[in-house]
Protein backbone atom coordinates (compact mmCIF):
# COMPACT_ATOMS: atom_id res chain seq x y z
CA UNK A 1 71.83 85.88 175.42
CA UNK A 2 74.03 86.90 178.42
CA UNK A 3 76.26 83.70 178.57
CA UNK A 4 78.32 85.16 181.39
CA UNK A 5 76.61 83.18 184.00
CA UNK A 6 76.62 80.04 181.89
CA UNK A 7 79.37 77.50 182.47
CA UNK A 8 82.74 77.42 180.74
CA UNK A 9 84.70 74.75 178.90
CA UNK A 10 87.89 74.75 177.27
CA UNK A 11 87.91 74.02 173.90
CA UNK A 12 90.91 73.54 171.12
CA UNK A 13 89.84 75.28 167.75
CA UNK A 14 92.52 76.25 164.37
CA UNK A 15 92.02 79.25 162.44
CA UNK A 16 93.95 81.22 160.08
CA UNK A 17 96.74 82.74 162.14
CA UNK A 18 95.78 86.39 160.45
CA UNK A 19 92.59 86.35 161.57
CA UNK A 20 93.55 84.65 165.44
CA UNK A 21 96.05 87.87 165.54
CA UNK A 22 93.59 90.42 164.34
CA UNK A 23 91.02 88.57 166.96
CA UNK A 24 93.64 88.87 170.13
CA UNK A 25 94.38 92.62 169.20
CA UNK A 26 90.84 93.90 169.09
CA UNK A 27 89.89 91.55 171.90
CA UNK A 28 90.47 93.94 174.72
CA UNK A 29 90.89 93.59 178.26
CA UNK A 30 87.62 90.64 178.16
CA UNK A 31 90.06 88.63 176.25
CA UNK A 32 90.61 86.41 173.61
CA UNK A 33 88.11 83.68 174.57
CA UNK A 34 85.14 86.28 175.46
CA UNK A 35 85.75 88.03 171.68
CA UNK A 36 85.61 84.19 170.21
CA UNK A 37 82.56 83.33 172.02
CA UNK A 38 80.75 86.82 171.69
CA UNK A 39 81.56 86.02 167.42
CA UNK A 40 80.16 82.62 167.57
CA UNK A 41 76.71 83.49 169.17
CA UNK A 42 76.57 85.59 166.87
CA UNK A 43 76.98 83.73 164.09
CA UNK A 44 74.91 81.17 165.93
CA UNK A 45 71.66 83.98 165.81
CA UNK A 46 72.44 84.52 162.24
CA UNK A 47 72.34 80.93 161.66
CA UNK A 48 69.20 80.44 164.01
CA UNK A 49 67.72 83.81 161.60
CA UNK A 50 68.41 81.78 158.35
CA UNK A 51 66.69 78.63 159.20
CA UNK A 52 63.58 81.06 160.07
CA UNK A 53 63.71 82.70 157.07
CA UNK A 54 63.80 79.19 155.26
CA UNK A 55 60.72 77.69 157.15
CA UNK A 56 58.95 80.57 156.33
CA UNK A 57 59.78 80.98 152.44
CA UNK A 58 58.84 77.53 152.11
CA UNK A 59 55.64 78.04 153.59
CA UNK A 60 54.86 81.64 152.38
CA UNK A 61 57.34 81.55 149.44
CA UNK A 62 60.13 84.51 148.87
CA UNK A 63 59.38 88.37 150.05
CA UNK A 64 59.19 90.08 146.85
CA UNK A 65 60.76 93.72 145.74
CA UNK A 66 57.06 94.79 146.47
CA UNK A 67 57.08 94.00 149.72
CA UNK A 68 60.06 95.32 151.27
C-alpha cells in the first residue's frame, strides 16, 4: 500500500525513549514520521495475515508438519 498520496494527520504517540532514538537514527532523510508509519502498516499486514490465518484454521483446522 503506497500511502504517500493518502492524507496526513498529526498524531501524539509514547514509546520507550530507546527505541524512539534507535527509530530517528535509522530513519533517514524520509524522516521520523515516514519510518513510524512504514512500521505500523506493517505491523498492520501482519495483523491483517493473522486474522486470515485464524479464519482459516478454524475452518480447515491447523497446517500440519506434513504439509509444509
Amino acid at each position: 500500500m503506497d500511502s504517500s498520496s493518502e492524507p496526513t494527520g498529526k498524531y501524539s504517540i509514547t514509546m520507550p525513549r530507546d527505541i524512539a532514538e534507535a527509530a530517528k537514527a535509522r530513519s533517514g532523510p524520509s524522516g521520523l514520521s515516514a519510518y513510524v508509519a512504514a512500521a505500523a502498516a506493517r505491523q498492520i499486514e501482519r495483523d491483517n495475515l493473522s486474522e486470515l490465518i485464524s479464519v482459516a484454521e478454524a475452518e480447515h483446522g491447523p497446517v500440519s508438519d506434513e504439509e509444509t
